[in-house]
Protein backbone atom coordinates (compact mmCIF):
# COMPACT_ATOMS: atom_id res chain seq x y z
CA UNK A 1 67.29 162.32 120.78
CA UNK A 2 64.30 160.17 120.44
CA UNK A 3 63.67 161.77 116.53
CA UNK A 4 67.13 161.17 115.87
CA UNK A 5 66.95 157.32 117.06
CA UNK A 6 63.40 156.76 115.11
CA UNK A 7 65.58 158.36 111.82
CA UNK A 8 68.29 155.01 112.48
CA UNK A 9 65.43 152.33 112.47
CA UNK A 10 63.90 154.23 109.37
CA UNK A 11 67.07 153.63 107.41
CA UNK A 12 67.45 149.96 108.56
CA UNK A 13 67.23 147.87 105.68
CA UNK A 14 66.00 144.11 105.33
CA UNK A 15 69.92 142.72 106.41
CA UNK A 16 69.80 144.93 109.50
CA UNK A 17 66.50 143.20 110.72
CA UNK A 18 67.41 139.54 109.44
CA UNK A 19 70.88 139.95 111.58
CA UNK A 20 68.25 141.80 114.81
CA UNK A 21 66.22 138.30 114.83
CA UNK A 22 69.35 135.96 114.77
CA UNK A 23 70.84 138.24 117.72
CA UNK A 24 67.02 137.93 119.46
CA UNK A 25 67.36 133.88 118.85
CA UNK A 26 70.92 133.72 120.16
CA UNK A 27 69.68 136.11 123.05
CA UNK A 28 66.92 133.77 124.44
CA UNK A 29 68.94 130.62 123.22
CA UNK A 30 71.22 131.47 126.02
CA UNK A 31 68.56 132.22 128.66
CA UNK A 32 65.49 129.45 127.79
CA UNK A 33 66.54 127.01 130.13
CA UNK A 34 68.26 129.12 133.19
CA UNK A 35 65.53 131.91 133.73
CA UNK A 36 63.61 129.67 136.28
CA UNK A 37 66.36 128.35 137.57
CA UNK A 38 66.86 128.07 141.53
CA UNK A 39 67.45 131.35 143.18
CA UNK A 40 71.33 132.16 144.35
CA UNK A 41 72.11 133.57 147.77
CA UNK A 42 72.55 137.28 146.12
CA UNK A 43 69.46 137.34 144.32
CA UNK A 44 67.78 135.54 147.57
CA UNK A 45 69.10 138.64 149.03
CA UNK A 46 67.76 141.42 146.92
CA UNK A 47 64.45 139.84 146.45
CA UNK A 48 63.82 139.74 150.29
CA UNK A 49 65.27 143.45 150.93
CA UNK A 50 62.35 143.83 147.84
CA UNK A 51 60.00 141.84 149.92
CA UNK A 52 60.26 144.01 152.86
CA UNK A 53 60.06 147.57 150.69
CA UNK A 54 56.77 145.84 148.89
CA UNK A 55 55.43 145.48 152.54
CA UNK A 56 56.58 149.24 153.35
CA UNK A 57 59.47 147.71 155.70
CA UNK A 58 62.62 150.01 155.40
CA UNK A 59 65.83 147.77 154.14
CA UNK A 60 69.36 148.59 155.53
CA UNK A 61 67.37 148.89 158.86
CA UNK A 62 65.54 145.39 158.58
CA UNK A 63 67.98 143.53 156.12
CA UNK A 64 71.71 144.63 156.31
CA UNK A 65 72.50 144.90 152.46
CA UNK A 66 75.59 145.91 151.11
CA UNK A 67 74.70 147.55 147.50
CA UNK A 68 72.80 150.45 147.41
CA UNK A 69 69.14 151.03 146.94
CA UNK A 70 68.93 150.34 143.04
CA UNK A 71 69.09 146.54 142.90
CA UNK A 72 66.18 146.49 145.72
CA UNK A 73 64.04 149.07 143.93
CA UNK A 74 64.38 146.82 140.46
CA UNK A 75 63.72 143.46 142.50
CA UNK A 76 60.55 145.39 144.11
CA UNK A 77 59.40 146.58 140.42
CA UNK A 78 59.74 142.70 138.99
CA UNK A 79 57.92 141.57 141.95
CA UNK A 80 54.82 143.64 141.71
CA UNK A 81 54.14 143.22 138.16
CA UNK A 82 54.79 139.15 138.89
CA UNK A 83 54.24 138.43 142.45
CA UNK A 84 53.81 134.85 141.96
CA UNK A 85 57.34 134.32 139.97
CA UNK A 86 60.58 134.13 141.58
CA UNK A 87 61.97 134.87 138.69
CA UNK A 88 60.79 137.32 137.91
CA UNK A 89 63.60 139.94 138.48
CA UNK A 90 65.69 138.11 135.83
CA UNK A 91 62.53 138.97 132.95
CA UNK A 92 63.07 142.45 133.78
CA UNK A 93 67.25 142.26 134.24
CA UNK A 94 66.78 140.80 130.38
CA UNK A 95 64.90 143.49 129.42
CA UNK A 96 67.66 145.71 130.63
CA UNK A 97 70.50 144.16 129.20
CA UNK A 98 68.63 143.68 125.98
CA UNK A 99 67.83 147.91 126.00
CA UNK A 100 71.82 148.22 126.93
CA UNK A 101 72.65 146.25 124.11
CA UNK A 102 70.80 148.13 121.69
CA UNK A 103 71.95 151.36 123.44
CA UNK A 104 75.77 150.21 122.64
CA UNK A 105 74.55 149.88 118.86
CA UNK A 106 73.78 153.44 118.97
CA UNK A 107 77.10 154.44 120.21
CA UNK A 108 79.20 152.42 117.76
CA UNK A 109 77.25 154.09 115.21
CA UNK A 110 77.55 157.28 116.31
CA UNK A 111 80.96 156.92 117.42
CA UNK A 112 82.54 155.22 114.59
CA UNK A 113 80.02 154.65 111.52
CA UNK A 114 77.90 152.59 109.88
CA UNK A 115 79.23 148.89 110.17
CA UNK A 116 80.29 148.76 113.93
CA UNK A 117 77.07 148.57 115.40
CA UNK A 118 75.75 145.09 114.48
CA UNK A 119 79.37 143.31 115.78
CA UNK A 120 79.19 144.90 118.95
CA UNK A 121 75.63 143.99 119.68
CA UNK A 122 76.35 140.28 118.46
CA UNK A 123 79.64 140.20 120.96
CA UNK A 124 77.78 141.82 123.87
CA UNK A 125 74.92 139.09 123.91
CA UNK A 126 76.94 135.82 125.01
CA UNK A 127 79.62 138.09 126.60
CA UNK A 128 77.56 139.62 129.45
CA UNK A 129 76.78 135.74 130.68
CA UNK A 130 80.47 135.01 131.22
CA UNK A 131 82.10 131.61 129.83
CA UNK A 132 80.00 129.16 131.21
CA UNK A 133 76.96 131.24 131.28
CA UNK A 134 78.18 132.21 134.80
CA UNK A 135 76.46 134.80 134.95
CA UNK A 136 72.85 133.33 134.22
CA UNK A 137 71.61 135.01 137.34
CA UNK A 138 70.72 138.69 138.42
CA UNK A 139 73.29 140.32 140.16
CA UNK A 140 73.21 144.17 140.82
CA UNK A 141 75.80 145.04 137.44
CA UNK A 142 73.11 143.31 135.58
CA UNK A 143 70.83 146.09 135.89
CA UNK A 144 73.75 148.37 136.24
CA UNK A 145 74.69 147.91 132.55
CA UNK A 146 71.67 150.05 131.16
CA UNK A 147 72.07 153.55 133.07
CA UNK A 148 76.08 153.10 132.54
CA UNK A 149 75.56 152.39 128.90
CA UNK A 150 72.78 155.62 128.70
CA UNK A 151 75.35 158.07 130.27
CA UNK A 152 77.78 156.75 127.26
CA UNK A 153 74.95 157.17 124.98
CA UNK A 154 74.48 160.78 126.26
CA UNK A 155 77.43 161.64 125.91
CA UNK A 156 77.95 160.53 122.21
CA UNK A 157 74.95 161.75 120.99
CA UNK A 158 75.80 165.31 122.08
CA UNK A 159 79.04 164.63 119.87
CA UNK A 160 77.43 163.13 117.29
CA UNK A 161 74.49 165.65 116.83
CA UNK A 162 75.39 168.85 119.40
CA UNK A 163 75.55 169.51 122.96
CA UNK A 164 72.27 170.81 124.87
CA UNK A 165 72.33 171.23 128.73
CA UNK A 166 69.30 168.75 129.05
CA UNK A 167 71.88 166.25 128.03
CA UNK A 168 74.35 167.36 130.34
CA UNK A 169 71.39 167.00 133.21
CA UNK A 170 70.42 163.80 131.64
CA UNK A 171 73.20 161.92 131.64
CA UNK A 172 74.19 163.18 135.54
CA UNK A 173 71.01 161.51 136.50
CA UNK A 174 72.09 158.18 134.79
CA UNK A 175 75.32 158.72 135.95
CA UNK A 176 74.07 158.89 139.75
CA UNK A 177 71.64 155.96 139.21
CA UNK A 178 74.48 154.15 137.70
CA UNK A 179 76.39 154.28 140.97
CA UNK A 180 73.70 153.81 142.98
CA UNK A 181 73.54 149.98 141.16
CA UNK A 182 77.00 149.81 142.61
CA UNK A 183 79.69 152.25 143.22
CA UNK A 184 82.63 150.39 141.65
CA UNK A 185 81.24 152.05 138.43
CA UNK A 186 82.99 155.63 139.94
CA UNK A 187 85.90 155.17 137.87
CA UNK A 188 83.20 154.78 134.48
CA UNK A 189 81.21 157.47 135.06
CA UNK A 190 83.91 159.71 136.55
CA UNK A 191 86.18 159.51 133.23
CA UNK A 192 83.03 160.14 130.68
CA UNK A 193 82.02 163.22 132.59
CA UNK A 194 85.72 164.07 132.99
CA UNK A 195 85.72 163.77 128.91
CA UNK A 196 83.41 165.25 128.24
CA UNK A 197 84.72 168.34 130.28
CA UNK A 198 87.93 168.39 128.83
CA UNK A 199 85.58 168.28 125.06
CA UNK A 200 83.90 171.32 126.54
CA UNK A 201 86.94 173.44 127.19
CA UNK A 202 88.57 172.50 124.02
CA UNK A 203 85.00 173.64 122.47
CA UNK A 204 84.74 176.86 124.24
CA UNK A 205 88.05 177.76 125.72
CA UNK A 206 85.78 178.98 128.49
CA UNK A 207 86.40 177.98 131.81
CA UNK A 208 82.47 179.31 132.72
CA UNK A 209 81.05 176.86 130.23
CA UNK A 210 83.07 174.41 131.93
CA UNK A 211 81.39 174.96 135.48
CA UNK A 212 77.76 175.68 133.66
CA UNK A 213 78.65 171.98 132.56
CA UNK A 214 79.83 170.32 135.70
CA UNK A 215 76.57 172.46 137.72
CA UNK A 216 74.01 170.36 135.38
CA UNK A 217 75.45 167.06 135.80
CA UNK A 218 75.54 167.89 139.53
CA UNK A 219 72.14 168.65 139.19
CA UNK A 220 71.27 165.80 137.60
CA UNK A 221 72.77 163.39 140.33
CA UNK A 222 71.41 165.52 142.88
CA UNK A 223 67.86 165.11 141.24
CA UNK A 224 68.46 161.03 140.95
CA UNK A 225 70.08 160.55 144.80
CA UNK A 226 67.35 162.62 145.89
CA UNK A 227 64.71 160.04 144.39
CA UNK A 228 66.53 157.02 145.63
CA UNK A 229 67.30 157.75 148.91
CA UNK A 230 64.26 159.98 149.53
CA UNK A 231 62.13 156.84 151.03
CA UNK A 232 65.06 155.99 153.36
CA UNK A 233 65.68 159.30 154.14
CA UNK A 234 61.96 159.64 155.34
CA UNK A 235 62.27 156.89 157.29
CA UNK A 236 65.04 157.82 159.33
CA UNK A 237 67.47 155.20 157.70
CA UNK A 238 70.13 157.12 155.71
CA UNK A 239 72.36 156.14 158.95
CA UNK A 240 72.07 152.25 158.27
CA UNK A 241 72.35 153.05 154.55
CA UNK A 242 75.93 154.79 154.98
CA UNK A 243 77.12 151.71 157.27
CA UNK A 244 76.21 148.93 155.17
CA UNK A 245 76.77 150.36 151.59
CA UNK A 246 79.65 152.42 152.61
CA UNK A 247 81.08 151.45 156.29
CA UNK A 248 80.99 147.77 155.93
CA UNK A 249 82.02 147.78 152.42
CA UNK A 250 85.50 149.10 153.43
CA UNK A 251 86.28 146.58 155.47
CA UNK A 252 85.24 144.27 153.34
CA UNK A 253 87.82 145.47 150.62
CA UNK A 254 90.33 145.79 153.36
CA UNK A 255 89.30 141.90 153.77
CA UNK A 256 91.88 140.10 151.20
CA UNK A 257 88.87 139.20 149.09
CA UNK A 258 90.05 142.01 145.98
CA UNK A 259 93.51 140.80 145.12
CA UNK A 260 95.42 141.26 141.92
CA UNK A 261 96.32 137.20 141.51
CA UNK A 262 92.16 137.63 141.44
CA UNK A 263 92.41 139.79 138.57
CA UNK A 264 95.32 137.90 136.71
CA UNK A 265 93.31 134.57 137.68
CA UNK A 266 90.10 135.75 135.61
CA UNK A 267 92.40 136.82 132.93
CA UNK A 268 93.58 133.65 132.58
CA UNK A 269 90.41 132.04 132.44
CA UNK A 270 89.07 134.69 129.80
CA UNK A 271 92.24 133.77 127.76
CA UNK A 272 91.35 130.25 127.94
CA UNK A 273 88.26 130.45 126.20
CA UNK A 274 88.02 133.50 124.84
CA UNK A 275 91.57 133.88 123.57
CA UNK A 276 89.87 135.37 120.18
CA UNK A 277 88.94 138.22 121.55
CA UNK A 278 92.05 139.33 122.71
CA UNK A 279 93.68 138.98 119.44
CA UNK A 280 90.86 141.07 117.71
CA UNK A 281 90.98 143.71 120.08
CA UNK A 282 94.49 144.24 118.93
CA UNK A 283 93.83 144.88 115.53
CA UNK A 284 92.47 148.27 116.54
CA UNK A 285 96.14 149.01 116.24
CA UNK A 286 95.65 147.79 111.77
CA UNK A 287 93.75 151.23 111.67
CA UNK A 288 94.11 153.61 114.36
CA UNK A 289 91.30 155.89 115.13
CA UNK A 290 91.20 159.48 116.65
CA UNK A 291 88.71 158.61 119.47
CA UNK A 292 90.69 154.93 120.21
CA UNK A 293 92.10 156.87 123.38
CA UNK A 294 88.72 157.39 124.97
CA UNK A 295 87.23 153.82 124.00
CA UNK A 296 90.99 152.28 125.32
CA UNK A 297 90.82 154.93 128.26
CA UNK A 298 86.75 153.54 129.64
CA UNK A 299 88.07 150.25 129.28
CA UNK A 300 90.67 150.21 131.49
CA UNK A 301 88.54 152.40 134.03
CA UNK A 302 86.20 149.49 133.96
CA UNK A 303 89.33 147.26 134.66
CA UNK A 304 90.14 149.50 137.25
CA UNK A 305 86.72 149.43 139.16
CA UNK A 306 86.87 145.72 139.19
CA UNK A 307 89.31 145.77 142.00
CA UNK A 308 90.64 142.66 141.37
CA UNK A 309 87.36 140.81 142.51
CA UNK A 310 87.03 137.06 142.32
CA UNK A 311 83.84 137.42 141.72
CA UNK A 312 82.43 137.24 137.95
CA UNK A 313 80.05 139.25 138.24
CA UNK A 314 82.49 142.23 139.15
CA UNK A 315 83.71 141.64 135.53
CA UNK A 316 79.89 142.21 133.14
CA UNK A 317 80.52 146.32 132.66
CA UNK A 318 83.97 145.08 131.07
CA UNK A 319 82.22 143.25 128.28
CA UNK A 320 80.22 146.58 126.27
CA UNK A 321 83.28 147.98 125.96
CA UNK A 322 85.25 145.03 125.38
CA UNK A 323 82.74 144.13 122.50
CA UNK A 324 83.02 147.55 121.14
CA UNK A 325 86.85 147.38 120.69
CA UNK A 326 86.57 144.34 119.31
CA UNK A 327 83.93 145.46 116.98
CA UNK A 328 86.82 148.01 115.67
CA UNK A 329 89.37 145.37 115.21
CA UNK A 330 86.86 143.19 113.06
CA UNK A 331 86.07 145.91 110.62
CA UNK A 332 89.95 147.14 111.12
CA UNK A 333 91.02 143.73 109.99
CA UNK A 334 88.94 143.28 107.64
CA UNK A 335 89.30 146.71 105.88
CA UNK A 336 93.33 145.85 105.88
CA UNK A 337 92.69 142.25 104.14
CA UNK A 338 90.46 144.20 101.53
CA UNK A 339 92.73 147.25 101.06
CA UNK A 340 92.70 145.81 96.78
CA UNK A 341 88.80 145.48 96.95
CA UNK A 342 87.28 148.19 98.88
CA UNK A 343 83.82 147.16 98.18
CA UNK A 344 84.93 143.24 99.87
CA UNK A 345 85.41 144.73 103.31
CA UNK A 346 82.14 145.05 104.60
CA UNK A 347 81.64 140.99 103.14
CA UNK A 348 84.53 140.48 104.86
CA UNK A 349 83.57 142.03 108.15
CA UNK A 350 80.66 140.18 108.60
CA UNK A 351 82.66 137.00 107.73
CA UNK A 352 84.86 137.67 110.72
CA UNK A 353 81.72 138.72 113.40
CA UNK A 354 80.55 135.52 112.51
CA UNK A 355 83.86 133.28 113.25
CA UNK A 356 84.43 135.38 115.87
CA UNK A 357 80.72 135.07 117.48
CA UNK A 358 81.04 131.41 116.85
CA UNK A 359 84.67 131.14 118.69
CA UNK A 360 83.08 132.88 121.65
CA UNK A 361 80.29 130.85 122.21
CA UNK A 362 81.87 127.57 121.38
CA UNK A 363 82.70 127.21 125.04
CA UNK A 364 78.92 127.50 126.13
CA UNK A 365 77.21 125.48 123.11
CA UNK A 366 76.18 122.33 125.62
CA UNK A 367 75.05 124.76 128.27
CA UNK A 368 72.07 126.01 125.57
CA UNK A 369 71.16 122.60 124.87
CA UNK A 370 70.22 121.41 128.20
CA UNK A 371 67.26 121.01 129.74
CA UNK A 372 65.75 123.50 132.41
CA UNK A 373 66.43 120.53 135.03
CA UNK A 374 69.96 119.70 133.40
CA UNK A 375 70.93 123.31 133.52
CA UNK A 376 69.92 123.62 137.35
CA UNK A 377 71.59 120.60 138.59
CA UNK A 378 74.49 120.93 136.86
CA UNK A 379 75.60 124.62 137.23
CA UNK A 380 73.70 124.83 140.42
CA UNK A 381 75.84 122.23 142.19
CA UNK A 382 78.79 123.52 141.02
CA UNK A 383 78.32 126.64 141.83
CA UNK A 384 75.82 127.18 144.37
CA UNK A 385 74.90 123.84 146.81
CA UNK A 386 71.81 124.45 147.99
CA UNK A 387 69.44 123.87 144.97
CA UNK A 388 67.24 122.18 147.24
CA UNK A 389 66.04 125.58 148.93
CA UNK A 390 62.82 125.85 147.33
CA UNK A 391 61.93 122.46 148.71
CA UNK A 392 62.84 123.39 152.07
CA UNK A 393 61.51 127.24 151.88
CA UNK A 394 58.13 125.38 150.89
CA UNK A 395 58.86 123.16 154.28
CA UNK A 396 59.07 126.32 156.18
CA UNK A 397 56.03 127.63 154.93
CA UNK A 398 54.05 124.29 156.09
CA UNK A 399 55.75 124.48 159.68
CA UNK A 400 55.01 128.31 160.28
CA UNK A 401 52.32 130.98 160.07
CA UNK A 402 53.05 134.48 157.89
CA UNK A 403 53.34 136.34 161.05
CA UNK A 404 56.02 133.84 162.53
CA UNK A 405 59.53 134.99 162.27
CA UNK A 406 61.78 132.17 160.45
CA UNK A 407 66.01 133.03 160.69
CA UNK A 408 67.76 131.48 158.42
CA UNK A 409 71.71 130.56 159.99
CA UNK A 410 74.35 131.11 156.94
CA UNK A 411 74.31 132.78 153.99
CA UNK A 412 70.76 131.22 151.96
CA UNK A 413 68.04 133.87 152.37
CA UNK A 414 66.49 132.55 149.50
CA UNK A 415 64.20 130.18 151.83
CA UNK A 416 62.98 133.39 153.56
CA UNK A 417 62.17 134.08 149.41
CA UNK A 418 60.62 130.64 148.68
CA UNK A 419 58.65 130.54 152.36
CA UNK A 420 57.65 134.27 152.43
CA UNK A 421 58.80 134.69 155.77
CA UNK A 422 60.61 137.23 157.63
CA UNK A 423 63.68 137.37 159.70
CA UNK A 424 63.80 138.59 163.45
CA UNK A 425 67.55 139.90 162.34
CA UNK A 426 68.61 141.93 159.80
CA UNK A 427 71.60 139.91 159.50
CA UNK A 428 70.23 137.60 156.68
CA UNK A 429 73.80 136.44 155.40
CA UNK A 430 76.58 135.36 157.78
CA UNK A 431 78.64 138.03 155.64
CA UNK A 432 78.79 140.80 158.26
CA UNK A 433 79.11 138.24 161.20
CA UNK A 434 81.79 136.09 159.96
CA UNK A 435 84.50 137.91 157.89
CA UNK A 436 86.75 139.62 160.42
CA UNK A 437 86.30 143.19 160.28
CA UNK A 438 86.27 145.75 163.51
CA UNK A 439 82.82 145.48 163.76
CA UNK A 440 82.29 141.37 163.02
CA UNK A 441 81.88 140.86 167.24
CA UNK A 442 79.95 144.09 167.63
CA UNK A 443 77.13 142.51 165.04
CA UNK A 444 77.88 138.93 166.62
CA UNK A 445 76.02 140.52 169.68
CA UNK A 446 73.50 141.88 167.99
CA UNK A 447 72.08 139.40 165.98
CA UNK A 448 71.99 137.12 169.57
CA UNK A 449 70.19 139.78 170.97
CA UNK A 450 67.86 140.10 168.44
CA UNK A 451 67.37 135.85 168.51
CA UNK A 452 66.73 136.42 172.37
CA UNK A 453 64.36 139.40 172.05
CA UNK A 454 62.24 137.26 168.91
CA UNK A 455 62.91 133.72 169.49
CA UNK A 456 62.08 132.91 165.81
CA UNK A 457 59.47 130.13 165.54
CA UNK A 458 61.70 128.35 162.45
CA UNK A 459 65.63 128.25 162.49
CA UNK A 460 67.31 126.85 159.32
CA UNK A 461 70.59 125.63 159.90
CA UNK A 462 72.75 125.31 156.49
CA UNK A 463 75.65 122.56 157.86
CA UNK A 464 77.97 123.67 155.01
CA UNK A 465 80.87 126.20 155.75
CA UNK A 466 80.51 127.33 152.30
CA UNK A 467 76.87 129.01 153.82
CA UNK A 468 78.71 130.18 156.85
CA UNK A 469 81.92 131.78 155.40
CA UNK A 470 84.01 131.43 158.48
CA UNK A 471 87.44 132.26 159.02
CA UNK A 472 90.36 131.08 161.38
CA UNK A 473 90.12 134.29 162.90
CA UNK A 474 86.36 135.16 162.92
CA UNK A 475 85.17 135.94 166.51
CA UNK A 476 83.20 132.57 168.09
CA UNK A 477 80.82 134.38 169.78
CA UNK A 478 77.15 133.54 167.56
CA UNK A 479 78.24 130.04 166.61
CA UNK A 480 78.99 129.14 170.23
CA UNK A 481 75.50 131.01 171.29
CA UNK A 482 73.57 129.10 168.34
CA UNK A 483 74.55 125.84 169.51
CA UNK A 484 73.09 126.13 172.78
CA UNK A 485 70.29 128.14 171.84
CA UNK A 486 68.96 125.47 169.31
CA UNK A 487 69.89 122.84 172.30
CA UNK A 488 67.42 124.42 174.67
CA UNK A 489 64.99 126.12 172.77
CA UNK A 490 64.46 124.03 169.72
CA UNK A 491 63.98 120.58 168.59
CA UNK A 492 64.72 119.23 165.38
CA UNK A 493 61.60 118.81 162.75
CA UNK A 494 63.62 117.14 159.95
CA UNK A 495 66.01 118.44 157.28
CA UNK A 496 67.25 117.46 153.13
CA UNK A 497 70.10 114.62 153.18
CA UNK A 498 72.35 114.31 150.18
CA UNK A 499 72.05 111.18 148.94
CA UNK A 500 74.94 112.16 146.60
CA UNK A 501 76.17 115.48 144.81
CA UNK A 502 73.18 115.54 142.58
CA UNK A 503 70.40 113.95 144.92
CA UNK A 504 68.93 114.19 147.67
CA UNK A 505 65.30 113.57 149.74
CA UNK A 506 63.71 115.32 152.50
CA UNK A 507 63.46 113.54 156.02
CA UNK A 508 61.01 114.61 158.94
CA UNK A 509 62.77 111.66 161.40
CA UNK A 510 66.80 112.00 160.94
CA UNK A 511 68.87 108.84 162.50
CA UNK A 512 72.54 109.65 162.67
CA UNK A 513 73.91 108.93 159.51
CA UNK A 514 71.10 111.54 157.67
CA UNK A 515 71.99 113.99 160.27
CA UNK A 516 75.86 114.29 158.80
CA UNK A 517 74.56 113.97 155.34
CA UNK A 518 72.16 117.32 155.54
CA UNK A 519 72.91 120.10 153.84
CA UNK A 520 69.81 122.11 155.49
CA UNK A 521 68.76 121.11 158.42
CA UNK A 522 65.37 122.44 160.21
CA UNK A 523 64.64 123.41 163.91
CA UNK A 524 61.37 124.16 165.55
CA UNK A 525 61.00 126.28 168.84
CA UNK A 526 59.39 124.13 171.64
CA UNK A 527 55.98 125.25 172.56
């Protein structure tokens, strides 16, 4: 595979590699300003799971996490080779999305010719950050996006240039390290295996080469679970794995979070800005094309595995395969308005990536143009509040030792991040305690136990019920035990007050009028 991929840059002439470094510029035009920006709660909360692995502390037992073991082990790799960098994990989630990019390249060329490669690639870049650039930060389908797009890859390059079972191995490895990024990807990963079965059969007519198929993808997940979970299985925590990654995930879908006015919602809003890309998709339909049911068939798996999620994020390993249909319809379209002068169309194809590149990142030109601080402020406050954790994480590193334990009330493990401290609970977020579930009271009681047995020597206290996620009927067990807990154990040693939605100052003193106006406010436990 590698021979055959060195053969494609070989045969890349000067246009290929003018149009790679305007897709590089475009790449870190959309990222220069955001890579440093202030951590958000979900990458707060990979990056301490990672901070606990790094110190050989087993996650799942120590930090109740709901994805599986993938997003922790790439946060862990970013943070040894940059210990120093918060960001870090978003370098190497670039690095990923830039390799899945390229991979997707490799598939339109294999899949449908030369031509379709270069439009896909272009339409990938600004769609995997979202309108907006919602989706500057690292979330778990971030990393997800290069083992999904690999098994793809596998799979059309034993199309493209014949089946061995080392692919078939291969791509059940990326397939299982795909889902253990996050399992929503099943539906993916089960229809390109299922695919590529039914291409088997209709190959052979053999139902033996069928199962000598399915046993080496097997195989290959076997071989990829067994890596991952191997450290937690040594340490006697595959129990705590299953209930938060699988156990607590089910209620959580059984919540009311995953609703189809969700779906139809984020439909809209991809209409509304980028309404071009659902009207070049359907040119596909100007030329059909023998394999359009399997590229129409993954798409709507990966529509399927959002689960009507309100969450963006739920929505990146839509947008390869969205680009790649669209990529059709461009050189469709323009193949139809050249049918009189073949040798126009590929002109005319790159005429229409480029209107249609421009369309889609019209919405996000003033985003690229801002300043780091701009950026942070602006998109931070509107979508995350508390941009002032780093200041107070550095607080909490002034006011406690490394060996102290800090908790952190709410949903903002970040400061644990920022102060490199640890957590007497594993219940980092207020997810598991506050969204009613069957087992919401039973980890109520927990976490106060674990505050009673490890009085922590620093309790944050975010005042904002956007940090604390309750719910009319979310048991009042903690929050009643917090209150007097703090009351008798703790005494205020200051906290941030908003001086408006953009400002704010920290205060070690805190009359009445700054106590209402924190956003994180900071206890200390009485000597």
């Amino acid at each position: 595979m590698t021979g055959i991929i060195k053969r494609e840059i070989q045969n890349l002439h000067w246009g290929h590699w003018l149009s790679f470094v305007g897709l590089a510029a475009l790449f870190v035009a959309l990222r220069w300003n955001n890579y440093d920006a202030p951590l958000i709660r979900d990458e707060g909360e990979y990056a301490y799971a990672a901070q606990l692995l790094i110190q050989g502390v087993t996650p799942y037992q120590h930090a109740f996490i709901q994805k599986p073991p993938g997003v922790i082990y790439s946060y862990a790799l970013a943070n040894i080779f940059l210990p120093e960098h918060f960001w870090s994990p978003r370098l190497l989630a670039y690095l990923f999305v830039a390799l899945a990019t390229a991979l997707l390249g490799l598939i339109a060329r294999w899949e449908f010719g030369e031509g379709y490669a270069l439009p896909a690639m272009w339409l990938m870049t600004p769609m995997v950050l979202m309108p907006g650039i919602d989706q500057y930060s690292v979330n778990t389908e971030m990393f997800m996006l290069l083992p999904l797009l690999g098994t793809v890859a596998v799979y059309s390059y034993s199309r493209a240039h014949g089946c061995k079972r080392g692919c078939r191995f291969i791509a059940g490895f990326l397939g299982a390290v795909t889902l253990l990024y996050k399992y929503t990807a099943l539906p993916i990963v089960a229809f390109v295996f299922f695919a590529w079965l039914i291409d088997t059969y209709r190959l052979n007519r053999k139902a033996m080469e069928v199962l000598k198929a399915l046993a080496f993808f097997v195989a290959g997940g076997i071989f990829a679970a067994a890596l991952e979970l191997g450290y937690f299985a040594m340490h006697g925590a595959i129990r705590e794995f299953w209930e938060c990654t699988v156990a607590f995930n089910h209620y959580y879908l059984a919540s009311g979070t995953f609703t189809a006015a969700n779906l139809w919602s984020r439909l809209q809003m991809f209409w509304n800005t980028w309404w071009i890309l659902f009207l070049i998709t359907c040119a596909i339909l100007l030329q059909p094309r023998p394999r359009l049911w399997f590229w129409i068939g993954i798409f709507l798996c990966a529509i399927i595995a959002i689960g009507g999620a309100g969450y963006l994020q739920y929505y990146i390993p839509i947008m390869p395969f969205w680009a790649l249909l669209s990529a059709v319809g461009i050189r469709a379209l323009a193949a139809k308005i050249s049918t009189r002068a073949p040798r126009l169309a590929s002109s005319a194809a790159n005429t229409i990536t480029a209107i249609v590149v421009l369309l889609v990142i019209q919405p996000d030109m003033l985003w690229m143009f801002r300043t780091k601080e701009q950026f942070a402020e602006k998109k931070m406050l509107g979508v995350f509040p508390f941009i002032e954790a780093r200041l107070v994480g550095g607080k909490v590193a002034e006011l406690s030792s490394p060996n102290d334990f800090v908790f952190v009330a709410g949903s903002e493990p970040e400061i644990l991040v920022y102060a490199q401290r640890f957590s007497p609970s594993r219940f980092i977020t207020s997810y598991a305690l506050m969204i009613p579930t069957p087992v919401a009271l039973r980890y109520q009681h927990e976490a106060i136990g674990d505050l009673q047995a490890n009085p922590p020597k620093i309790i944050v206290f975010p005042q904002s019920g956007y940090s604390w996620m309750r719910q009319s009927n979310t048991p009042p067990d903690f929050v009643n035990f917090l209150g007097g807990f703090l009351a008798q154990h703790y005494e205020r040693v200051g906290g941030y007050v908003k001086s408006d939605d953009q400002n704010g100052y920290w205060a070690t003193t805190l009359n009445l009028d700054q106590f209402r106006n924190c956003s994180l406010v900071v206890y200390k436990f009485k000597q």
